[in-house]
Protein backbone atom coordinates (compact mmCIF):
# COMPACT_ATOMS: atom_id res chain seq x y z
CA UNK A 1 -22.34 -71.28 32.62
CA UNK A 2 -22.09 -69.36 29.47
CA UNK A 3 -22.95 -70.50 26.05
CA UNK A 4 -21.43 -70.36 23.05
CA UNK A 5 -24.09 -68.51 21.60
CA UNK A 6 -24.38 -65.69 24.82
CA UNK A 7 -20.54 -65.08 24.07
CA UNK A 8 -20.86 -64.97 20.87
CA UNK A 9 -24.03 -62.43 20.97
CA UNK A 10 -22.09 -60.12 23.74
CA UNK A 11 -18.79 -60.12 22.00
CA UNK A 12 -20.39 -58.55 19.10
CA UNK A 13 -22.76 -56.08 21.20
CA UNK A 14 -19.18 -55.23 22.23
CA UNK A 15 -17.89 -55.07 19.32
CA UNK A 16 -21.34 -52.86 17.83
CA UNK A 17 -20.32 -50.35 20.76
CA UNK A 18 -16.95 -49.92 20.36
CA UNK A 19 -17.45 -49.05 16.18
CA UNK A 20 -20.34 -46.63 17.13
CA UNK A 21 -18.41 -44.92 19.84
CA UNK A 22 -15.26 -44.77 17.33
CA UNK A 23 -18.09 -43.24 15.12
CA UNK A 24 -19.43 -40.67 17.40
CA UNK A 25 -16.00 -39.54 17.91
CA UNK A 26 -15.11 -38.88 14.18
CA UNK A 27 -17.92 -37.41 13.72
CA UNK A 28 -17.11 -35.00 16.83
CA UNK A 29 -13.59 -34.34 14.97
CA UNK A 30 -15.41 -33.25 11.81
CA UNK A 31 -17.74 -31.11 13.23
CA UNK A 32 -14.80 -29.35 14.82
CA UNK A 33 -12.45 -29.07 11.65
CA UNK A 34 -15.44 -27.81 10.06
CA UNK A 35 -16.14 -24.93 12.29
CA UNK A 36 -12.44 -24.20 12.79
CA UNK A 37 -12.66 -24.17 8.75
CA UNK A 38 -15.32 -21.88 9.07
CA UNK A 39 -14.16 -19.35 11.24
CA UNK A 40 -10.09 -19.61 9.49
CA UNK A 41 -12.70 -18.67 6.77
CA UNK A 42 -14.43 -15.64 8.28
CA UNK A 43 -11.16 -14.33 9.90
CA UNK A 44 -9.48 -14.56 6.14
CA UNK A 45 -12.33 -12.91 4.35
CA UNK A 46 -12.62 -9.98 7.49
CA UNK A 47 -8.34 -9.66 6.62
CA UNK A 48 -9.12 -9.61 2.75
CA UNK A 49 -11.79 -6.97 2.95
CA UNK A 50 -9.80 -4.68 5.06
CA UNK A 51 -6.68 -4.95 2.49
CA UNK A 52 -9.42 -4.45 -0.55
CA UNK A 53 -11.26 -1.41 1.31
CA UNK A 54 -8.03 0.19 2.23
CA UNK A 55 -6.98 -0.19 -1.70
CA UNK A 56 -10.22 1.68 -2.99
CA UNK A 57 -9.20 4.26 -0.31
CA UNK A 58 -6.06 4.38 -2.45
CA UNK A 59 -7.48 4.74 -5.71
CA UNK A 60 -9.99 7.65 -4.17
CA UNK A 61 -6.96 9.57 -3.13
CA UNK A 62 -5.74 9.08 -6.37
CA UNK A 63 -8.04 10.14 -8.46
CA UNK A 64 -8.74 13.07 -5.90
CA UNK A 65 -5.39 14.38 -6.72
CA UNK A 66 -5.80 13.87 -10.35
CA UNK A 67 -9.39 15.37 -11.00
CA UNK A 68 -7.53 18.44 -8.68
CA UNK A 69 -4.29 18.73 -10.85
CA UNK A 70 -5.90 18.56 -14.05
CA UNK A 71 -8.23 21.81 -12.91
CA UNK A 72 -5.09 23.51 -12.20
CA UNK A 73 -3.88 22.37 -15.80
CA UNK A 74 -1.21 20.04 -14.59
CA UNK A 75 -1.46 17.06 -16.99
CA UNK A 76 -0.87 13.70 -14.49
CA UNK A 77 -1.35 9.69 -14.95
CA UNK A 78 -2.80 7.64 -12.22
CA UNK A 79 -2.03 3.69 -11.57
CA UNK A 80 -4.27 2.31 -9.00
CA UNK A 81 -2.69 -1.12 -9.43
CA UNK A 82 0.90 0.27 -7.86
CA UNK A 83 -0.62 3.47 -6.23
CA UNK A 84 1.00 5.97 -8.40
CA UNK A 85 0.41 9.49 -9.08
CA UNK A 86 3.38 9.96 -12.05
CA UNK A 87 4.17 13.23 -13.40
CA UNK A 88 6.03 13.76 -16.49
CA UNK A 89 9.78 14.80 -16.54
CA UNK A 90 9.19 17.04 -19.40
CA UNK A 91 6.64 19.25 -17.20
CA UNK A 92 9.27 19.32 -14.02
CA UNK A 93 13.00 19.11 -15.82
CA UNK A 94 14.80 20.04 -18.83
CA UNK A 95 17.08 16.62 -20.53
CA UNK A 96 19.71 15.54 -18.11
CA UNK A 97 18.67 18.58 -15.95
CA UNK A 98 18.01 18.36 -12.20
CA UNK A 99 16.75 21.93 -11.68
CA UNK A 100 13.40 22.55 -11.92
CA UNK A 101 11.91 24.47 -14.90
CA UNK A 102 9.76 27.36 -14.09
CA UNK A 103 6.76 25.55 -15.07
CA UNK A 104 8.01 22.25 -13.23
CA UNK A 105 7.72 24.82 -10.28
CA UNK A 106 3.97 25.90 -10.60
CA UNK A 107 3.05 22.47 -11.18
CA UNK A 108 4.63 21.28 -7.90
CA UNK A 109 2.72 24.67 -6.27
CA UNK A 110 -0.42 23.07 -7.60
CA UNK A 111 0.40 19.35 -6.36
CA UNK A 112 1.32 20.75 -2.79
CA UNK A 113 -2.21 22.52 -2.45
CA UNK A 114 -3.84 19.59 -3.85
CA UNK A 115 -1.73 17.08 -1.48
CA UNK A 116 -2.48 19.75 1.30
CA UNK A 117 -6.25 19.70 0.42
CA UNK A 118 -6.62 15.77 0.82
CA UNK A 119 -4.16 14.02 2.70
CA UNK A 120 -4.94 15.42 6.34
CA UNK A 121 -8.17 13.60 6.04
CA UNK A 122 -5.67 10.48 5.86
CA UNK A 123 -3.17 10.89 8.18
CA UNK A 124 -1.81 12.73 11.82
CA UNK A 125 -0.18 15.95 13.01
CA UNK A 126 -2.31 18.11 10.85
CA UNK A 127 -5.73 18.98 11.75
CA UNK A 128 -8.43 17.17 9.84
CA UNK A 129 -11.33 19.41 7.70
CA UNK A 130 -14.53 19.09 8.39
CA UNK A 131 -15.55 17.52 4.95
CA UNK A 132 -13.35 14.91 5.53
CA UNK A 133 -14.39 11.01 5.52
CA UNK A 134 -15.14 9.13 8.74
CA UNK A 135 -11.63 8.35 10.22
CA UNK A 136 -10.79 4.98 8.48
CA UNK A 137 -7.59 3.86 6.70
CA UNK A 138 -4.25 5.72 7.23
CA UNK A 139 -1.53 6.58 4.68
CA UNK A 140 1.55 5.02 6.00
CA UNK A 141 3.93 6.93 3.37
CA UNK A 142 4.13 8.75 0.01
CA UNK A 143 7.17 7.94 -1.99
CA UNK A 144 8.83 10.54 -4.13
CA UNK A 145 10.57 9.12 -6.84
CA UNK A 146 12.74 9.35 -9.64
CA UNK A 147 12.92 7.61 -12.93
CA UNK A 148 15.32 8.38 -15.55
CA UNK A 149 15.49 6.44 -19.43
CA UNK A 150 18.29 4.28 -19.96
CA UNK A 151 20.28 6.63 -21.69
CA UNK A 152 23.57 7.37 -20.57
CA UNK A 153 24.23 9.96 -18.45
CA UNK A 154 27.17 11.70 -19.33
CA UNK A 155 27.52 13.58 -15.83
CA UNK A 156 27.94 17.30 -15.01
CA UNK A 157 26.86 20.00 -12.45
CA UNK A 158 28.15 17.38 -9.65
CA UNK A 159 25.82 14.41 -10.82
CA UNK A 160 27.46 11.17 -12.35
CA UNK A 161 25.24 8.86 -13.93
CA UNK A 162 21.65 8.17 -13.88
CA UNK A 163 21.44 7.33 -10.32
CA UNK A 164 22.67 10.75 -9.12
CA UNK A 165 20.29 11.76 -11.50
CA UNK A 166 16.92 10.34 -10.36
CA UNK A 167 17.60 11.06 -6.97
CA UNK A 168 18.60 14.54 -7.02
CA UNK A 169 15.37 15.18 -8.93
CA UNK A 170 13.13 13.50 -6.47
CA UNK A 171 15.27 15.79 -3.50
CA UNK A 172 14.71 18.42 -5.08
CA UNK A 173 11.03 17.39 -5.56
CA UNK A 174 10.72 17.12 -2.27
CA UNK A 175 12.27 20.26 -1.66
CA UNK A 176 10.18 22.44 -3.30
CA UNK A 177 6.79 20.72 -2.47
CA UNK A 178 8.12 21.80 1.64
CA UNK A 179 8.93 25.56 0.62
CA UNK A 180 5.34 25.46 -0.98
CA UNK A 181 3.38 24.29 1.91
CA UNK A 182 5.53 23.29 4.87
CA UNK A 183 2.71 21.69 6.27
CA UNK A 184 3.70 18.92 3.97
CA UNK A 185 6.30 18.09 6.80
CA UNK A 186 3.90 17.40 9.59
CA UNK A 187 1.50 14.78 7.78
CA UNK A 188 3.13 11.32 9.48
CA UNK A 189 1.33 8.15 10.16
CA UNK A 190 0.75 8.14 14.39
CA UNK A 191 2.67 4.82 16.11
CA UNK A 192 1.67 2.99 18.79
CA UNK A 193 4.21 4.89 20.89
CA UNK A 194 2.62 8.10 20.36
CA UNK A 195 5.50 9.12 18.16
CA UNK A 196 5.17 10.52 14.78
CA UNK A 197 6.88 9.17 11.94
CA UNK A 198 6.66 11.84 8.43
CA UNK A 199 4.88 10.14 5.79
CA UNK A 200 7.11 11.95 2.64
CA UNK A 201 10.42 10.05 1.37
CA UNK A 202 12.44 10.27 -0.98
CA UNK A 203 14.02 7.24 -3.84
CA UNK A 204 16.10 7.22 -6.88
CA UNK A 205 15.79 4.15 -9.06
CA UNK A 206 17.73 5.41 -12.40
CA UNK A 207 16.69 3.55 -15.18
CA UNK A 208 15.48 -0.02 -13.33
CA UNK A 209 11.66 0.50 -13.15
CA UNK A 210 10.38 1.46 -16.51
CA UNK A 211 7.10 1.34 -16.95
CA UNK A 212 7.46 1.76 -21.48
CA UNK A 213 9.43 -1.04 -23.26
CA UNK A 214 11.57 -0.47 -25.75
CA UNK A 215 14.33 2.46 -26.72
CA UNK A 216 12.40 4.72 -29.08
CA UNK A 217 12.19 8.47 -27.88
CA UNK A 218 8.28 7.76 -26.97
CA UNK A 219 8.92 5.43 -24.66
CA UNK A 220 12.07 6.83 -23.22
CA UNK A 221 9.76 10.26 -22.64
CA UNK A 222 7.42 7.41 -20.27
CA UNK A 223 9.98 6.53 -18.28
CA UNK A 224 11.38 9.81 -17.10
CA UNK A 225 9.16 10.58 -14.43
CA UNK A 226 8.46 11.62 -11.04
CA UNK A 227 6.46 9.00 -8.99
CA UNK A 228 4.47 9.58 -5.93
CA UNK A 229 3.61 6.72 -4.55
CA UNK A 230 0.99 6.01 -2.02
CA UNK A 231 1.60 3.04 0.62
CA UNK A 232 -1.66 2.86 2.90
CA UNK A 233 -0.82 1.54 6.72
CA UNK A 234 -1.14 -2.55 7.38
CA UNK A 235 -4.21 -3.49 9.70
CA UNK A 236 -2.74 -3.84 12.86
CA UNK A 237 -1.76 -6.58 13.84
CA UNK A 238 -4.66 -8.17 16.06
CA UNK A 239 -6.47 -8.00 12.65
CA UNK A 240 -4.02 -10.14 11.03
CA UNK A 241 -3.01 -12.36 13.33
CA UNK A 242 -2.73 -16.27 12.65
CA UNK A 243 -5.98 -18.31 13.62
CA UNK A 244 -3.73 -20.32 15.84
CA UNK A 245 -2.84 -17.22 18.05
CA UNK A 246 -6.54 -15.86 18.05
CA UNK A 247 -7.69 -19.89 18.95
CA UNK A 248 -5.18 -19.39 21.88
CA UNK A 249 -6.58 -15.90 23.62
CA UNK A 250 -10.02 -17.61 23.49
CA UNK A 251 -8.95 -20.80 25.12
């Protein structure tokens, strides 16, 4: 027969196992959440540096183009922050012209031989120099566009307001940059499919994107303007994909 005291003492030996087995396993939980922590953690910080690397790669092209232009004479700005190369309307276009000027016309010569000169070494369907980089981030596409002030556009020579405006200048951006160096044509960012999409487009945003404030002449003179603007390729997408997904191919 059992005693009170035997019950008592194996109750709470019981009891003692039951807490330190509840223990063991919360501790087992914690040491997973933090190395599931820890590897969300590497995973993010691998994703980050490839997004920050492929921005500097940006900025070099940028300032490529720029150091190149302004050797030819063609006065440029760069933003790294948006990836823009901007050129001045008043070097391209006469006021509420969309016809090149002359000079707007050597300085796109210059910016197709300088576009020529780098971007192969970023992109498919023209054969890379020998001087260029080890193959690493892609240019996904180069935006041509136009910027106008927010003057009205009293229309003429088939354009009607400032929309017609910006857009026929970028076209005709475009345009000449191709009868310069029709290579231009060929640079396009390689799918998966083996197809080969161009990387040069074309956009008209009127007056909607200044980058001045206010309505005096100087800042109206910033915001007419032909953009280029550089969009590098995403990491693909086994680089990027959710920890959950990558957890899953593992298991």
């Amino acid at each position: 027969m059992i005693s009170v005291d035997e019950h008592y003492y194996e109750q709470h030996a019981e009891e003692e196992n039951y807490f330190i087995s509840m223990t063991d396993m919360m501790v087992g939980l914690v040491f997973i959440f933090i190395i599931l922590m820890m590897y969300y953690a590497m995973q993010f910080r691998q994703t980050t540096d490839q997004l920050t690397s492929a921005d500097r790669t940006r900025s070099t092209i940028l300032f490529q183009l720029e150091d190149y232009l302004r050797q030819k004479g063609v006065k440029v700005e760069v933003d790294t922050r948006t990836g823009v190369l901007r050129l001045p309307d008043e070097i391209l276009f006469d006021s509420a012209q969309a016809v090149l000027k002359p000079e707007g016309v050597t300085a796109l010569g210059h910016l197709a031989d300088g576009l020529m000169l780098i971007l192969p070494c970023y992109t498919a369907g023209v054969e890379r120099d020998i001087s260029c980089p080890p193959l690493g981030h892609k240019i996904e596409s180069v935006f041509i566009e136009g910027h106008t002030d927010s003057d009205h556009f009293a229309g003429g020579t088939g354009l009607t307001d400032n929309w017609d405006l910006s857009v026929v200048r970028a076209t005709n951006t475009y345009r000449q940059l191709i009868a310069m160096r029709s290579e231009l044509e060929s640079l396009c960012l390689s799918s998966n499919s083996g197809t080969c999409s161009p990387i040069l487009s074309v956009s008209g945003y009127a007056d909607k994107r200044p980058v001045a404030s206010g309505s005096d002449e100087a800042a109206k003179r910033r915001n007419r303007r032909i953009d280029l603007r550089i969009l590098m390729a995403a990491p693909k997408a086994s680089e990027t994909a959710p920890i959950e997904e990558r957890l899953k191919s593992k298991q």
